[in-house]
PDB file of N, CA and C in Angstrom:
ATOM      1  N   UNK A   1       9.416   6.436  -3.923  1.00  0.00           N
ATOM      2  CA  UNK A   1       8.048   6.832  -4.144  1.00  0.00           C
ATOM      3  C   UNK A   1       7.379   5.799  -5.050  1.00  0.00           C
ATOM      4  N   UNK A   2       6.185   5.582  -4.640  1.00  0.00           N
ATOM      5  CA  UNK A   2       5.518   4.664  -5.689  1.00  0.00           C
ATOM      6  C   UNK A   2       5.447   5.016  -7.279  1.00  0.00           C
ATOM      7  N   UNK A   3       5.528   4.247  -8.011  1.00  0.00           N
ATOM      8  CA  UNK A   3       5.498   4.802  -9.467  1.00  0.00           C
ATOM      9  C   UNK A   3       3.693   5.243  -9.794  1.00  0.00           C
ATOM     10  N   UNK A   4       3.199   4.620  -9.627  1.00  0.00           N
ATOM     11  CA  UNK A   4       1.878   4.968  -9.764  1.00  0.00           C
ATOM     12  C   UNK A   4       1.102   6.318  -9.197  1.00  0.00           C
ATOM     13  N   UNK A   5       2.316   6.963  -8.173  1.00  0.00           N
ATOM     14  CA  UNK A   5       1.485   8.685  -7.982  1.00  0.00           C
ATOM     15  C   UNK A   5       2.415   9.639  -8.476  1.00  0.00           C
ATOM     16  N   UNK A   6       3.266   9.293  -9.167  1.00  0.00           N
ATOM     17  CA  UNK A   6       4.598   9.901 -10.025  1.00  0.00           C
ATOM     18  C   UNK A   6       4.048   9.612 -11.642  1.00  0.00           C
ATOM     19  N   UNK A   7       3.477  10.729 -12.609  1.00  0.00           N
ATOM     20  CA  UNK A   7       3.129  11.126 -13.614  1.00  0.00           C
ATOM     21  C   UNK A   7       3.225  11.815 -14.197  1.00  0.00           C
ATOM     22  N   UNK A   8       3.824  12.124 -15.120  1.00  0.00           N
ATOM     23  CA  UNK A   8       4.429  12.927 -16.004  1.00  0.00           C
ATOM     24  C   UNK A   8       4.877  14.295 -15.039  1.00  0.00           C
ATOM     25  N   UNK A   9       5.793  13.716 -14.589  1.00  0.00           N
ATOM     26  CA  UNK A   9       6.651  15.057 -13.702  1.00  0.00           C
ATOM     27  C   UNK A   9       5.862  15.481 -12.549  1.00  0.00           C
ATOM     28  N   UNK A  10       4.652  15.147 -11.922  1.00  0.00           N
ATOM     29  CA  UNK A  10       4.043  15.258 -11.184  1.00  0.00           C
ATOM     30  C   UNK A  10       3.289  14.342  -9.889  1.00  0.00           C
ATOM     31  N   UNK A  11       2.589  14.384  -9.208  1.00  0.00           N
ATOM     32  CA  UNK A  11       2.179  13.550  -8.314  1.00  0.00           C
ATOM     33  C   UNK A  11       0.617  13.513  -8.817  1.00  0.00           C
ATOM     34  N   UNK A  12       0.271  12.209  -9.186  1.00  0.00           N
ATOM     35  CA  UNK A  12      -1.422  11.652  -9.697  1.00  0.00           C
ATOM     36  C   UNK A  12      -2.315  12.165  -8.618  1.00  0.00           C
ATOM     37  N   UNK A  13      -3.078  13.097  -9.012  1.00  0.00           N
ATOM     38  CA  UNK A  13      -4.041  13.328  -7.947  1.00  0.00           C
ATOM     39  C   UNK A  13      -5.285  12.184  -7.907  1.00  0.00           C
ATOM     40  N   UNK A  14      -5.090  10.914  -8.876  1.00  0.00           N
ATOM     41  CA  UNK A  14      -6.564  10.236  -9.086  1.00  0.00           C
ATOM     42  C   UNK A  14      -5.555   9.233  -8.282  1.00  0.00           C
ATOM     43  N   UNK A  15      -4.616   8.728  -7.769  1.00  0.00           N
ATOM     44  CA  UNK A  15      -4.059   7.871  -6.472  1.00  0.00           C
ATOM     45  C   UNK A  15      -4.468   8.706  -5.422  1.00  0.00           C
ATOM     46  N   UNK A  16      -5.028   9.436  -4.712  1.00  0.00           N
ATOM     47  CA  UNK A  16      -5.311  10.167  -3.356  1.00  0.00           C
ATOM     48  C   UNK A  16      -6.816  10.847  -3.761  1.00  0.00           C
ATOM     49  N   UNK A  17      -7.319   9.786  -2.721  1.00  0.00           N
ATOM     50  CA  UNK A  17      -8.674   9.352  -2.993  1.00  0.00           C
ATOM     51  C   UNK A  17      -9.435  11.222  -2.102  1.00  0.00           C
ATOM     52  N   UNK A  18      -8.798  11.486  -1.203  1.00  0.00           N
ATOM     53  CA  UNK A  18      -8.948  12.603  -0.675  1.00  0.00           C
ATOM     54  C   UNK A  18      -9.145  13.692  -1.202  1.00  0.00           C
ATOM     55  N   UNK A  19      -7.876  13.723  -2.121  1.00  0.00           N
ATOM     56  CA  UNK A  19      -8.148  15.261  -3.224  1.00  0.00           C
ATOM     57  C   UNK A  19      -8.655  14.962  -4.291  1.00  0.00           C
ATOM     58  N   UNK A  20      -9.140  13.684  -4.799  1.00  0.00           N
ATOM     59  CA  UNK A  20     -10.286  13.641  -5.737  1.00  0.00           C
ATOM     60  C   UNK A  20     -11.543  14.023  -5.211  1.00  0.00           C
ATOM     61  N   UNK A  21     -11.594  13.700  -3.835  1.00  0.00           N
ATOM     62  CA  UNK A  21     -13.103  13.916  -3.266  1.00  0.00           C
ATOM     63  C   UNK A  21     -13.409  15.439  -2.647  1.00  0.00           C
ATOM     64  N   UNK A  22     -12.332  16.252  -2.191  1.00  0.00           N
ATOM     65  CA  UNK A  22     -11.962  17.431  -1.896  1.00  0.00           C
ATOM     66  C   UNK A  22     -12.461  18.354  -3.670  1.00  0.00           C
ATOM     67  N   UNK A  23     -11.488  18.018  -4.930  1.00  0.00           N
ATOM     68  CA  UNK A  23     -12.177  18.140  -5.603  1.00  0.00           C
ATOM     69  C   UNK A  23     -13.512  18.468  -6.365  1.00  0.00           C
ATOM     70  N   UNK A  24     -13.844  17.459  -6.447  1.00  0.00           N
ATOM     71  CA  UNK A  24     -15.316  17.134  -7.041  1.00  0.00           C
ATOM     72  C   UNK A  24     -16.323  18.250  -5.818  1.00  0.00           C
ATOM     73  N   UNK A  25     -16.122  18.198  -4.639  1.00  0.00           N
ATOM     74  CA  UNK A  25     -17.087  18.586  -3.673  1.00  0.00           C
ATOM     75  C   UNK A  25     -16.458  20.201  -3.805  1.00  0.00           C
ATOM     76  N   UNK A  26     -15.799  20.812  -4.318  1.00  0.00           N
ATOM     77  CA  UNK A  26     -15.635  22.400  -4.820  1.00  0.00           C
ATOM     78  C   UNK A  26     -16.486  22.477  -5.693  1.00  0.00           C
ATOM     79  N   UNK A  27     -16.686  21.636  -6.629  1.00  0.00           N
ATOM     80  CA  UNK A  27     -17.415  21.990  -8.188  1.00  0.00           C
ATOM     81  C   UNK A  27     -18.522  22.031  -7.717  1.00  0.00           C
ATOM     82  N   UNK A  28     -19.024  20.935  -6.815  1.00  0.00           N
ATOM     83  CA  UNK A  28     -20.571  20.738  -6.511  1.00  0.00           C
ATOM     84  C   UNK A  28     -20.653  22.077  -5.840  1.00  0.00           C
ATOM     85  N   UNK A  29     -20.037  22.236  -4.945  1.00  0.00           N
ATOM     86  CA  UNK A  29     -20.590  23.622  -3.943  1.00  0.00           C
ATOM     87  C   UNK A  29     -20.651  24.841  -4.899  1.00  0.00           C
ATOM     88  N   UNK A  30     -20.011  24.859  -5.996  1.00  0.00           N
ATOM     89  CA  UNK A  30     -19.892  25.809  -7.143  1.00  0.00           C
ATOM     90  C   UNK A  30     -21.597  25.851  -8.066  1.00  0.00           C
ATOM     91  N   UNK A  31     -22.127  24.349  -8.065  1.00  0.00           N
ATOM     92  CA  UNK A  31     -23.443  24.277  -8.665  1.00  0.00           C
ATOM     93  C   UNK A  31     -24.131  24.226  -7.463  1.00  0.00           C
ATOM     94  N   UNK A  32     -24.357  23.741  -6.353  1.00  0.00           N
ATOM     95  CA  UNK A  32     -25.867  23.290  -5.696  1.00  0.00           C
ATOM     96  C   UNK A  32     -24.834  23.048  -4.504  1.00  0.00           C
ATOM     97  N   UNK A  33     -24.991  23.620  -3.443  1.00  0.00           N
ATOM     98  CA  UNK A  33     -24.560  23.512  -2.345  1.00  0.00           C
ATOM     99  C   UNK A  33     -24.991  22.445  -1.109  1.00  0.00           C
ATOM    100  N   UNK A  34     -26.563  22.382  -1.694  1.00  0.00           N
ATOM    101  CA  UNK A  34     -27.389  21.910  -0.657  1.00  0.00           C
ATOM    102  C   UNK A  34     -26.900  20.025  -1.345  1.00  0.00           C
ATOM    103  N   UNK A  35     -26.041  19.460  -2.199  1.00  0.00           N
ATOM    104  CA  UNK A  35     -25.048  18.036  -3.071  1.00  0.00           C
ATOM    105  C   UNK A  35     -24.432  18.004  -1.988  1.00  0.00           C
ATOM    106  N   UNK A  36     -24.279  16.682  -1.510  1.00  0.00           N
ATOM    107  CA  UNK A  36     -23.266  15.888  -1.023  1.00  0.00           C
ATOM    108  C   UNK A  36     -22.390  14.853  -1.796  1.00  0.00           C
ATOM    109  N   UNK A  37     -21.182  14.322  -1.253  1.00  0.00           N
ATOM    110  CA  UNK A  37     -20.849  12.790  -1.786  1.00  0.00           C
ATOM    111  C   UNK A  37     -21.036  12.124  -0.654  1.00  0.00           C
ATOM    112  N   UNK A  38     -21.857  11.153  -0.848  1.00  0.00           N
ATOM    113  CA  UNK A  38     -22.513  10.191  -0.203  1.00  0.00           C
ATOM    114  C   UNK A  38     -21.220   9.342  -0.169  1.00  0.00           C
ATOM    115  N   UNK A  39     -20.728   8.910  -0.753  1.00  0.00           N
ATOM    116  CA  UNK A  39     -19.776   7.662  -0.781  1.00  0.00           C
ATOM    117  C   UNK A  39     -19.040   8.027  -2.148  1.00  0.00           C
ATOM    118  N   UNK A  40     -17.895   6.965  -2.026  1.00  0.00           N
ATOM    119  CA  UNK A  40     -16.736   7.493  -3.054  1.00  0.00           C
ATOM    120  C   UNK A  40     -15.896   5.925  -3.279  1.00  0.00           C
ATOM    121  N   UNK A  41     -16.178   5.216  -4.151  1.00  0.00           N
ATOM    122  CA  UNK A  41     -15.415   4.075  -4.479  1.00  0.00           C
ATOM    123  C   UNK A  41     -14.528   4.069  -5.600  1.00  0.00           C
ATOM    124  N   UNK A  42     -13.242   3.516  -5.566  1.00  0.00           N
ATOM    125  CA  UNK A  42     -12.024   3.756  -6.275  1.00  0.00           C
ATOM    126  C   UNK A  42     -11.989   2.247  -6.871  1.00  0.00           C
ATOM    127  N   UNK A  43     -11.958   2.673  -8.433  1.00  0.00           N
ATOM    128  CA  UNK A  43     -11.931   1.312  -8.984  1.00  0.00           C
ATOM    129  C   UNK A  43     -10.937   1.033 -10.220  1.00  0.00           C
ATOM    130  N   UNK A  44     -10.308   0.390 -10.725  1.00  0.00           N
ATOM    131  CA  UNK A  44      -8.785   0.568 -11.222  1.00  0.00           C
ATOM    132  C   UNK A  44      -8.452   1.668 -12.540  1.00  0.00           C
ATOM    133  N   UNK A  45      -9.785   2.472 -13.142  1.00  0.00           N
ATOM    134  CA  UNK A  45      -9.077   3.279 -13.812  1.00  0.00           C
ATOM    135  C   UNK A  45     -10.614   4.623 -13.781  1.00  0.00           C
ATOM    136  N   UNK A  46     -11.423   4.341 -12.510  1.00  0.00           N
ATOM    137  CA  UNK A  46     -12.470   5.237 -12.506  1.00  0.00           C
ATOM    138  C   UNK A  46     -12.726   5.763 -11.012  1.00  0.00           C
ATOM    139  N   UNK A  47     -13.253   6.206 -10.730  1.00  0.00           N
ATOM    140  CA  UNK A  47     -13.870   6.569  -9.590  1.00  0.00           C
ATOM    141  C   UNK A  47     -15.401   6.589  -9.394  1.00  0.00           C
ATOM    142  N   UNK A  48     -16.694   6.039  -8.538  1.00  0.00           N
ATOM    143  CA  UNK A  48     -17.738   6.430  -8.530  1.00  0.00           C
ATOM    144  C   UNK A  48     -18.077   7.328  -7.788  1.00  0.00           C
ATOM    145  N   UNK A  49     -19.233   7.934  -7.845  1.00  0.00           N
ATOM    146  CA  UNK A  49     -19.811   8.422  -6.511  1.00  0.00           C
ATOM    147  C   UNK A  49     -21.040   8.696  -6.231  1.00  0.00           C
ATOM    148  N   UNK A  50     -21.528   8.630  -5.418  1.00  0.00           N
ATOM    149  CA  UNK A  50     -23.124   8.928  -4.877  1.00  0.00           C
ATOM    150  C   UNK A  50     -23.270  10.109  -4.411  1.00  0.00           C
ATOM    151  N   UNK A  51     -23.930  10.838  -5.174  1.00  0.00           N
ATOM    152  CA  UNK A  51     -24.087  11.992  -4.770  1.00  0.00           C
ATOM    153  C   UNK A  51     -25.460  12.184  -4.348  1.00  0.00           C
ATOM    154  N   UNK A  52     -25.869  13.078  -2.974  1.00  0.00           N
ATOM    155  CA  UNK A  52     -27.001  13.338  -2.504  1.00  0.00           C
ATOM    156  C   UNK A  52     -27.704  14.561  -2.397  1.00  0.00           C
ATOM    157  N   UNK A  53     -28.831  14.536  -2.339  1.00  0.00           N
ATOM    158  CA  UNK A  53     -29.593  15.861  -1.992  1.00  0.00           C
ATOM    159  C   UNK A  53     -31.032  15.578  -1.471  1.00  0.00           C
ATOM    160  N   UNK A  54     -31.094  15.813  -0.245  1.00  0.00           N
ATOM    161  CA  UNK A  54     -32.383  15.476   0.409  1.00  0.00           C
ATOM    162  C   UNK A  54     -32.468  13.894   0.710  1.00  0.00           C
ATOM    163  N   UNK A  55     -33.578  13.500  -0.235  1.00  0.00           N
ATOM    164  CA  UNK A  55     -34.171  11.942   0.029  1.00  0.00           C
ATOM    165  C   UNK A  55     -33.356  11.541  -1.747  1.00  0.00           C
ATOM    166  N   UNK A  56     -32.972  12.025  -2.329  1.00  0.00           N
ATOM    167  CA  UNK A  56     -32.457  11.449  -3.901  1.00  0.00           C
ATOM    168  C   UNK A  56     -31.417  11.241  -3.824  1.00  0.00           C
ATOM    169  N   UNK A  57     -30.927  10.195  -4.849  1.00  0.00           N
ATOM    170  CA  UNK A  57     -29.422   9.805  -4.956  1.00  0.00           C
ATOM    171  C   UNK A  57     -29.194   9.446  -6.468  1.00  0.00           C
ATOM    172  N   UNK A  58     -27.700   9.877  -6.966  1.00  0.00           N
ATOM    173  CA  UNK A  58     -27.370   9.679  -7.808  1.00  0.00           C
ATOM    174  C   UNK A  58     -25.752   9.428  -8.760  1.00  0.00           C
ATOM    175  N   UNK A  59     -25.672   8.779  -8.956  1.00  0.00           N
ATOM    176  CA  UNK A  59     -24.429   7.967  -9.009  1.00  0.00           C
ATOM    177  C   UNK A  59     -23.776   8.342 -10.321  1.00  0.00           C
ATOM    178  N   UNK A  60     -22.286   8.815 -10.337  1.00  0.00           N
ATOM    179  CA  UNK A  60     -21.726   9.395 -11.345  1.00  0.00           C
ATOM    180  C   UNK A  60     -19.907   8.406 -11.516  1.00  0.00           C
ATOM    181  N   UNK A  61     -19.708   8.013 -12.436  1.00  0.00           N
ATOM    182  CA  UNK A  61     -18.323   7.543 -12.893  1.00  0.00           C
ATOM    183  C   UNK A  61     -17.490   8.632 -13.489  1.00  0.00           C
ATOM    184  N   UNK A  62     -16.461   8.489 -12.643  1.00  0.00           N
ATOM    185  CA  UNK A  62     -15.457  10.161 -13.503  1.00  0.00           C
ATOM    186  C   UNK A  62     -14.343   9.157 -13.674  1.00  0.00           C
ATOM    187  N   UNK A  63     -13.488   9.434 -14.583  1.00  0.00           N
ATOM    188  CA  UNK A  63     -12.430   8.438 -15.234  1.00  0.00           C
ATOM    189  C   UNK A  63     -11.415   9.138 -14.966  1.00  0.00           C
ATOM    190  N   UNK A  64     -10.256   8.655 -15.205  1.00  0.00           N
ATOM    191  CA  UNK A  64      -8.846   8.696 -14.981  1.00  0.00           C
ATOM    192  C   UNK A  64      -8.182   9.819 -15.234  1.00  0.00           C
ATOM    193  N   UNK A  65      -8.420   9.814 -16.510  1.00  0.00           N
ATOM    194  CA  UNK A  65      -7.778  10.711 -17.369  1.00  0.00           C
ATOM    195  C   UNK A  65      -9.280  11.869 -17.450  1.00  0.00           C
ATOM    196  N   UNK A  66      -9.821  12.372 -17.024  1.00  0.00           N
ATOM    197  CA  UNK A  66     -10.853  13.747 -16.754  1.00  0.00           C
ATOM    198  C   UNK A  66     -10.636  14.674 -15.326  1.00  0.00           C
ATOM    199  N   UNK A  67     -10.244  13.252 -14.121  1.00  0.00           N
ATOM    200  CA  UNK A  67      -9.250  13.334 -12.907  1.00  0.00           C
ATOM    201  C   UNK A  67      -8.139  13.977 -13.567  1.00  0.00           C
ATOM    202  N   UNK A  68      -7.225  13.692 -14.154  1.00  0.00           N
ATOM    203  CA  UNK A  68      -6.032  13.992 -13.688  1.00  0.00           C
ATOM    204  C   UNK A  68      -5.852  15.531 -14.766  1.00  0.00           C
ATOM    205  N   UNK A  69      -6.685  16.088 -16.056  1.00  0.00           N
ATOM    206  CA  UNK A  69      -7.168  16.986 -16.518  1.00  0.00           C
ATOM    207  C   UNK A  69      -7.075  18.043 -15.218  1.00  0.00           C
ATOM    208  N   UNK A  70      -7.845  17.794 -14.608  1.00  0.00           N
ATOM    209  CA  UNK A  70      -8.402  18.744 -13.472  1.00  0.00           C
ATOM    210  C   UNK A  70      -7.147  18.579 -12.486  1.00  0.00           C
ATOM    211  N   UNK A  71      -5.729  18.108 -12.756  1.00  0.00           N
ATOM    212  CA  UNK A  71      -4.912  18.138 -11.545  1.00  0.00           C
ATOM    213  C   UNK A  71      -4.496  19.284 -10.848  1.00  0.00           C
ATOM    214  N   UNK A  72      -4.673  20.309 -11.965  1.00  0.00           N
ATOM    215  CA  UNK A  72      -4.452  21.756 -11.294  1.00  0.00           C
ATOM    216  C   UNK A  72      -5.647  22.551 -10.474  1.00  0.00           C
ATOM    217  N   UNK A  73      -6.743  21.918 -10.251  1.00  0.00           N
ATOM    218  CA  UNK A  73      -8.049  22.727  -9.987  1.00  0.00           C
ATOM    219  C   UNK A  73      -7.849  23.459  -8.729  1.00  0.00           C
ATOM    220  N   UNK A  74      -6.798  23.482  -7.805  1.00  0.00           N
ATOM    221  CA  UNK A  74      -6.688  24.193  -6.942  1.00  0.00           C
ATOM    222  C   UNK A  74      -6.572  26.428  -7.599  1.00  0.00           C
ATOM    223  N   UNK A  75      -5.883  25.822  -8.945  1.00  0.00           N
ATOM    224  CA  UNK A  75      -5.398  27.049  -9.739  1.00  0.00           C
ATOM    225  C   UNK A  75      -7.003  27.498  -9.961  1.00  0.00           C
ATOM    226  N   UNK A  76      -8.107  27.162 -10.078  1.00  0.00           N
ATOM    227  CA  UNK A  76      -8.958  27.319 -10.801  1.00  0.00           C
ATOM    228  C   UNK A  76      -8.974  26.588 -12.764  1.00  0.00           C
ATOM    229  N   UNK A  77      -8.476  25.352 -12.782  1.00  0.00           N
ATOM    230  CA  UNK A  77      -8.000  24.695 -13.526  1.00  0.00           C
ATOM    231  C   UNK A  77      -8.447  23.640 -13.865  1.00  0.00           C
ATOM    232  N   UNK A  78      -9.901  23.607 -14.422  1.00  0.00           N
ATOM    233  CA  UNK A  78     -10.889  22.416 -14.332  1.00  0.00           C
ATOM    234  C   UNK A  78     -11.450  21.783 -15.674  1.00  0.00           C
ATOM    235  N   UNK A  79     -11.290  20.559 -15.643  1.00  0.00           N
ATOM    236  CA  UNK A  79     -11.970  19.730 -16.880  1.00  0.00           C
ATOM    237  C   UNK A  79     -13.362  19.793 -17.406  1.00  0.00           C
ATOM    238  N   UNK A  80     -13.387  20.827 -18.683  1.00  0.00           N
ATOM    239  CA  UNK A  80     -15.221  21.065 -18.144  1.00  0.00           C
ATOM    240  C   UNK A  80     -15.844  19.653 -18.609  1.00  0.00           C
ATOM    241  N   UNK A  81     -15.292  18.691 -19.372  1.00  0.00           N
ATOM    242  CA  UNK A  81     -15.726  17.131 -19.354  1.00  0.00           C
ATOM    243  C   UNK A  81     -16.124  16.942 -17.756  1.00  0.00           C
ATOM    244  N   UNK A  82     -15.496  16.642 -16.622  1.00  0.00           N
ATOM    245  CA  UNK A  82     -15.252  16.959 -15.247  1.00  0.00           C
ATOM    246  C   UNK A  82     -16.592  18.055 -14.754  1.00  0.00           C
ATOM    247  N   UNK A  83     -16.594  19.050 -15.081  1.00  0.00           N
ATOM    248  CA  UNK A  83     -17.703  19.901 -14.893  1.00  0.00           C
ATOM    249  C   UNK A  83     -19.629  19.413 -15.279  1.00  0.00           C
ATOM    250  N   UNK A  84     -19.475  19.144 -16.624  1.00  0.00           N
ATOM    251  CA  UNK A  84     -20.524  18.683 -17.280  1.00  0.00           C
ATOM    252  C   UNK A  84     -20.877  17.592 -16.527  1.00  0.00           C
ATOM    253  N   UNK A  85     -19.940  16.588 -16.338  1.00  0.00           N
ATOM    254  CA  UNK A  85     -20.238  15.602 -15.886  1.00  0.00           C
ATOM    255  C   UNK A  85     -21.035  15.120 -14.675  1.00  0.00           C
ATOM    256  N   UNK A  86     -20.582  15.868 -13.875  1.00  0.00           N
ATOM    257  CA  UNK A  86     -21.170  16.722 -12.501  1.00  0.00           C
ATOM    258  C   UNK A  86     -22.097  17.069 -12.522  1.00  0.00           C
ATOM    259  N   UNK A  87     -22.447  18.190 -13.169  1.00  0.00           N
ATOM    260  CA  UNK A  87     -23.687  19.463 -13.409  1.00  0.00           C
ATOM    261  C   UNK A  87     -24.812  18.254 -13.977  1.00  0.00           C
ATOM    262  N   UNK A  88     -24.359  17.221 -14.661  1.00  0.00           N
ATOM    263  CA  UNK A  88     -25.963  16.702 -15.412  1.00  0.00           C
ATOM    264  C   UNK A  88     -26.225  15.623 -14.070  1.00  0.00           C
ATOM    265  N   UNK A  89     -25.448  15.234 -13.859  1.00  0.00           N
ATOM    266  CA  UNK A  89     -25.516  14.212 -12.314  1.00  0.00           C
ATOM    267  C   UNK A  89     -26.539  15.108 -10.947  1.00  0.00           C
ATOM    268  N   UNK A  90     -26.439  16.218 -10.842  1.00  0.00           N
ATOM    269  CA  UNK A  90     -26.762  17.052  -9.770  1.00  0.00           C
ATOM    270  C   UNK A  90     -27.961  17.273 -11.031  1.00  0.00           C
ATOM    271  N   UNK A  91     -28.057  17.743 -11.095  1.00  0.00           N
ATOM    272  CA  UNK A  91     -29.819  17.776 -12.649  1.00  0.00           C
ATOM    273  C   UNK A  91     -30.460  16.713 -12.027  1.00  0.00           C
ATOM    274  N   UNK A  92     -30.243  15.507 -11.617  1.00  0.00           N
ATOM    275  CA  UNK A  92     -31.139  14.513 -12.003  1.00  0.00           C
ATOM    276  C   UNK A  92     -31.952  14.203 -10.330  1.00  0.00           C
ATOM    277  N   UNK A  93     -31.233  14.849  -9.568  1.00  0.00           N
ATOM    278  CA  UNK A  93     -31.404  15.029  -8.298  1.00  0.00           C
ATOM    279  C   UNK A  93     -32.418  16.026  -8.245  1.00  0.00           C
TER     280      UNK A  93
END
């Protein structure tokens, strides 16, 4: 197994670009349903994303370690750093 999705006894959910984006798009549907992620770029210790609504766009950096906070969010197990972060991003839209 690669060392890099093997973390402290677990598998890195911020290496699987899928369930970061699976993720993030629960929280949004949790604030504003009518949010998309426009796009999703992986960059060596962040993630961006474009998030949409209508004709507006707005672009949010979530970091490594706020990702991997939230590794349990399937539990209902979420970083409200992760949350906030989100919620003021979808505000500006």
């Amino acid at each position: 197994m690669v060392e890099s999705f093997f973390q402290y006894g677990r598998m890195s959910i911020f290496d699987d670009k899928g369930e970061v984006k699976r993720l993030v798009e629960n929280i949004i549907n949790e604030i504003d349903s009518e949010v998309s992620v426009e796009r999703i770029r992986k960059m060596d210790f962040s993630y961006v994303l474009t998030l949409s609504k209508k004709d507006k766009h707005s672009e949010i950096e979530l970091w490594r370690n706020e990702i991997e906070d939230s590794h349990e969010w399937r539990k209902g197990i979420i970083s409200e750093t992760l949350r906030k972060k989100i919620r003021e991003a979808i505000s500006k839209l």
